[in-house]
N, C-alpha and C. Protein backbone atom coordinates (compact mmCIF):
# COMPACT_ATOMS: atom_id res chain seq x y z
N UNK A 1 6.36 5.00 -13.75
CA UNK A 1 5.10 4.40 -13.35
C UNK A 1 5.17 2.92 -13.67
N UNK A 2 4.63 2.38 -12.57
CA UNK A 2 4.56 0.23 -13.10
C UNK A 2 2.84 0.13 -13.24
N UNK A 3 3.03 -0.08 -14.13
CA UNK A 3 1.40 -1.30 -14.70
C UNK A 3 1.64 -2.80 -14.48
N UNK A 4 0.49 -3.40 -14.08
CA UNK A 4 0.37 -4.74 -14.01
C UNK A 4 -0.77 -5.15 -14.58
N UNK A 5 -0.68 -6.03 -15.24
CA UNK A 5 -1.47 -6.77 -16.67
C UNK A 5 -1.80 -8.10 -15.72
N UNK A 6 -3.04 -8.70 -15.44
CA UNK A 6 -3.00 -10.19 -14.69
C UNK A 6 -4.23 -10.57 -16.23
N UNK A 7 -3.92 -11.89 -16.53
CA UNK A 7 -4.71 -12.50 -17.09
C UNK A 7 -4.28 -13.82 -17.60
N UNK A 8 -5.84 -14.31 -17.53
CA UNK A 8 -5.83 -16.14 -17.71
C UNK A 8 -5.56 -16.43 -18.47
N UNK A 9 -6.08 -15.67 -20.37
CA UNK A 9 -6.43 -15.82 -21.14
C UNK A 9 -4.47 -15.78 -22.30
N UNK A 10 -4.42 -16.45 -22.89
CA UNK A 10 -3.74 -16.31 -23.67
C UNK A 10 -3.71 -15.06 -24.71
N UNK A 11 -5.38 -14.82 -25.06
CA UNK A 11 -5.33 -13.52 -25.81
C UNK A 11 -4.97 -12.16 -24.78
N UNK A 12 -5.23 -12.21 -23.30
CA UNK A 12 -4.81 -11.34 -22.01
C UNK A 12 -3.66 -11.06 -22.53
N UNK A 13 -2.73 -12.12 -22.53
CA UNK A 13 -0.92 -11.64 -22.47
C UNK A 13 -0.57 -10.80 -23.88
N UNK A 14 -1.33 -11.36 -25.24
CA UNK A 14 -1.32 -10.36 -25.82
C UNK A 14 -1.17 -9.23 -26.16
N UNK A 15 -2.77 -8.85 -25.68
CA UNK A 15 -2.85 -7.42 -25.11
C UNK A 15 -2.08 -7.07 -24.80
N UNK A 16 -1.41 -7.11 -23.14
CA UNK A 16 -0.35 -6.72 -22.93
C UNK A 16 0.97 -6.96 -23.23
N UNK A 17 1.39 -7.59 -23.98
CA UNK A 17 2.48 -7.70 -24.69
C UNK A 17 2.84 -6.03 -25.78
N UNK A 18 1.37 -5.82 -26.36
CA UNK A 18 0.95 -4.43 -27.45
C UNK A 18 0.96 -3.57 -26.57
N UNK A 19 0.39 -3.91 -25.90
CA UNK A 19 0.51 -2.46 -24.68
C UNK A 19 2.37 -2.23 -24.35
N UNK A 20 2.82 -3.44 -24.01
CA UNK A 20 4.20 -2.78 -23.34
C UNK A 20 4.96 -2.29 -24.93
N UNK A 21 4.28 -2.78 -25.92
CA UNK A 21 5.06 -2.15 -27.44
C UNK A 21 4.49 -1.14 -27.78
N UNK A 22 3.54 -0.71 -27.12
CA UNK A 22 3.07 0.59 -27.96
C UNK A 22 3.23 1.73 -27.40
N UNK A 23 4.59 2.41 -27.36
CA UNK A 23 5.30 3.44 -26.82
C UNK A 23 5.20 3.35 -25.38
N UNK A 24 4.88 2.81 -24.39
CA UNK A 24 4.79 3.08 -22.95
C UNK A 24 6.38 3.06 -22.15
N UNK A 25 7.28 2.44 -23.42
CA UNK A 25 8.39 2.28 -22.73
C UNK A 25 8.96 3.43 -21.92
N UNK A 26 8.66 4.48 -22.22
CA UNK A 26 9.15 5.66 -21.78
C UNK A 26 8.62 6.41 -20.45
N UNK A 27 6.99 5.69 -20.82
CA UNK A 27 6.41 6.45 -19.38
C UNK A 27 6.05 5.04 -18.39
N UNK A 28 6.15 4.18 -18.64
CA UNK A 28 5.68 2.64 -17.84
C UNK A 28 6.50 1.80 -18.04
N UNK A 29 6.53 1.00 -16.81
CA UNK A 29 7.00 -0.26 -17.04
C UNK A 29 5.77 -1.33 -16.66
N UNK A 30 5.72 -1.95 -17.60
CA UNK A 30 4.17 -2.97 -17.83
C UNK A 30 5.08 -4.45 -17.99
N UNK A 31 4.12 -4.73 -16.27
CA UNK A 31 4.57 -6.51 -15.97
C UNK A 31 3.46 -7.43 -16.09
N UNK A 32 3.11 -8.35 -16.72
CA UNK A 32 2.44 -9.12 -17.43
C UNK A 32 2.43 -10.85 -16.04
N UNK A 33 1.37 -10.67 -15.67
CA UNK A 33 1.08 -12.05 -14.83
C UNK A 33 -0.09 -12.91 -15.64
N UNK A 34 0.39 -14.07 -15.88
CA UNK A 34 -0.44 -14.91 -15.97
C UNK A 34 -0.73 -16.23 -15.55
N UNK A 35 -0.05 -16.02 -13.96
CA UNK A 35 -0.42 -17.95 -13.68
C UNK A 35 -0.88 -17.42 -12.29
N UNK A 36 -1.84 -17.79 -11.61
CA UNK A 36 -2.30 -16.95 -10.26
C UNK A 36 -1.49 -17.29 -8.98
N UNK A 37 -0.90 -18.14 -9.08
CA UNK A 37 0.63 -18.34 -8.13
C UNK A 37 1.25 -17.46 -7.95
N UNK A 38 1.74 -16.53 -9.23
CA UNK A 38 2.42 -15.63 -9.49
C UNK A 38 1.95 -14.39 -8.97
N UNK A 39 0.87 -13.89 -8.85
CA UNK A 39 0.19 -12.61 -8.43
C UNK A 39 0.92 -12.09 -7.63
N UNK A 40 0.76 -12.39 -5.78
CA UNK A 40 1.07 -11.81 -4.62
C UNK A 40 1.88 -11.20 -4.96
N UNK A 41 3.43 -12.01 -5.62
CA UNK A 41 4.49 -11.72 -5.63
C UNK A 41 5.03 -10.63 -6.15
N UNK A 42 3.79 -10.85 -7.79
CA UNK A 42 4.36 -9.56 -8.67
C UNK A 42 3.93 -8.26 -8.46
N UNK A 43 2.41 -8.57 -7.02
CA UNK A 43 2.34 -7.12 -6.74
C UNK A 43 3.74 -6.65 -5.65
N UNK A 44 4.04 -7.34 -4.86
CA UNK A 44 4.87 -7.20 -3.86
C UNK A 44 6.38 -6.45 -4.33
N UNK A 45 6.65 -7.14 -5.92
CA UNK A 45 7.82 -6.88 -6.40
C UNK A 45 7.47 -5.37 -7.54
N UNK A 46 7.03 -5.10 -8.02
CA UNK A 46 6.28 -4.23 -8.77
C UNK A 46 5.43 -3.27 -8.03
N UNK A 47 4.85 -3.03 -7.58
CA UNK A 47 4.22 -2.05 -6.81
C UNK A 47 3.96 -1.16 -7.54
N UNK A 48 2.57 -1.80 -8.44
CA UNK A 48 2.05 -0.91 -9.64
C UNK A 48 1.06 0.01 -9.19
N UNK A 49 1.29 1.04 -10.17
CA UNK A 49 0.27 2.55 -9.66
C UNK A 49 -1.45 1.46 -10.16
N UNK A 50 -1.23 0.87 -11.07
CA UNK A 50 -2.72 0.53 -11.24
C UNK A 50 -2.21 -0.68 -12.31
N UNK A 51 -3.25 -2.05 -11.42
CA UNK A 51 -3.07 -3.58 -11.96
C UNK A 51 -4.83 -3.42 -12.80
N UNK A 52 -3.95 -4.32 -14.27
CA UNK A 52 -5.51 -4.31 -14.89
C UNK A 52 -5.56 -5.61 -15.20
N UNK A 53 -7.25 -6.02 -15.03
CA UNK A 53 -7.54 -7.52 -14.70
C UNK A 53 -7.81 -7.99 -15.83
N UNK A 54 -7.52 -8.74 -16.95
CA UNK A 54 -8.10 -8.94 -18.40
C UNK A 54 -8.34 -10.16 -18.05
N UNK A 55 -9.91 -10.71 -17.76
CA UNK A 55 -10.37 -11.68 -18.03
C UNK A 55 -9.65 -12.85 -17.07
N UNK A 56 -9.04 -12.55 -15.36
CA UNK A 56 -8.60 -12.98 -14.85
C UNK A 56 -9.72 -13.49 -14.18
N UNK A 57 -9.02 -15.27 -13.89
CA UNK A 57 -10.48 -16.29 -13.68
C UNK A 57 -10.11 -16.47 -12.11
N UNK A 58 -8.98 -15.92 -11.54
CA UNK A 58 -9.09 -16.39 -9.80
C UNK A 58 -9.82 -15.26 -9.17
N UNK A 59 -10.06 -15.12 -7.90
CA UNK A 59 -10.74 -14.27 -6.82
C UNK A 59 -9.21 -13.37 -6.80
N UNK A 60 -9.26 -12.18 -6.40
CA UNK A 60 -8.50 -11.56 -5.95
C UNK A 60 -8.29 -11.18 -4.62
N UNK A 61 -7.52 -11.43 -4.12
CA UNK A 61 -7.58 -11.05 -2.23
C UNK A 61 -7.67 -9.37 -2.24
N UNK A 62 -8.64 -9.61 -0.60
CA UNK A 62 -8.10 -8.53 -0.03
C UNK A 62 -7.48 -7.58 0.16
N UNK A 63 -6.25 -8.01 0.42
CA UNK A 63 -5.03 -7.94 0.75
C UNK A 63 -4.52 -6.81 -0.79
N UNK A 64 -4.95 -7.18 -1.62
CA UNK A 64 -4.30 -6.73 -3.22
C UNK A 64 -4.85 -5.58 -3.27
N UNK A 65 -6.48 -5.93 -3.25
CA UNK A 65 -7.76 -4.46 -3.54
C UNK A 65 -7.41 -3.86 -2.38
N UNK A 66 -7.08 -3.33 -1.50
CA UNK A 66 -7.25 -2.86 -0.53
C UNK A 66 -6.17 -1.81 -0.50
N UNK A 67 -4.51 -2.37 -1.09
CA UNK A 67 -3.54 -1.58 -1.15
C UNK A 67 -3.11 -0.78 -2.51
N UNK A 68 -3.97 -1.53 -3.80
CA UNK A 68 -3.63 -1.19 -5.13
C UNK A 68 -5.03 -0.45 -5.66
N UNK A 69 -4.48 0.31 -6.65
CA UNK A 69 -5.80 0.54 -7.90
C UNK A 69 -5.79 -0.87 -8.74
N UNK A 70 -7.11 -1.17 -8.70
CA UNK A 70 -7.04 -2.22 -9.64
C UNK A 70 -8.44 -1.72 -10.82
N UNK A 71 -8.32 -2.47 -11.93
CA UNK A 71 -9.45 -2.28 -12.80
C UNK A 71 -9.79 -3.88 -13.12
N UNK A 72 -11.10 -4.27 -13.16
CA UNK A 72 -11.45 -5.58 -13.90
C UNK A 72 -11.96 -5.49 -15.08
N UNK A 73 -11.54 -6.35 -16.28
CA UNK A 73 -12.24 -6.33 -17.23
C UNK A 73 -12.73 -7.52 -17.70
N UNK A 74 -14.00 -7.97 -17.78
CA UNK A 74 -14.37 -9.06 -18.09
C UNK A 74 -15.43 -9.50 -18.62
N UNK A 75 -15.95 -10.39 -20.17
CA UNK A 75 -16.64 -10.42 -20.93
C UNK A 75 -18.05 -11.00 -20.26
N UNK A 76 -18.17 -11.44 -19.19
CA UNK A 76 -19.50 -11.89 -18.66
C UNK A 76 -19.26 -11.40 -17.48
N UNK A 77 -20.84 -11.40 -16.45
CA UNK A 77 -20.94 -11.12 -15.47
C UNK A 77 -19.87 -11.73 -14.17
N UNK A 78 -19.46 -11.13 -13.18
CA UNK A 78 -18.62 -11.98 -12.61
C UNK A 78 -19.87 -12.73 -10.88
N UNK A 79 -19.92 -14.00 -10.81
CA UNK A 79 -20.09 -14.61 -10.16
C UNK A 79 -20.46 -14.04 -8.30
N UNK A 80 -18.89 -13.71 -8.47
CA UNK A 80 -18.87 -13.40 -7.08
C UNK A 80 -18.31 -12.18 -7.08
């Protein structure tokens, strides 16, 4: 199974940094995005069962929600 971790936040990569150390090695492979350039690509290359959003500050396309499970997580209301 691939996980994808997207986040702005320095404490984001964290997280997932603990996450890919805390036994998942066996059942996941957990890829860690944090510059929004980077996104498209790492869904394109990864083709995760489910991308989780920690406090990610860009819009997400279409294009992403439409073909992936995604989850958002984020400490205030989101805007849009």
């Amino acid at each position: 199974m691939n996980l994808l971790i997207a986040t702005s936040q320095p404490w984001g990569a964290r997280v997932g940094e603990a996450i890919k150390a805390d036994g998942l090695a066996g059942i996941a492979d957990v890829v860690i995005v944090d510059k929004r350039g980077d996104l498209k690509k790492a869904f394109d290359d990864v083709d995760p069962e489910f991308a989780f959003f920690l406090h990610w500050s860009a819009k997400v396309t279409d294009a992403i929600l439409d073909r992936w499970r995604c989850v958002n997580f984020h400490c205030t209301p989101l805007p849009y």
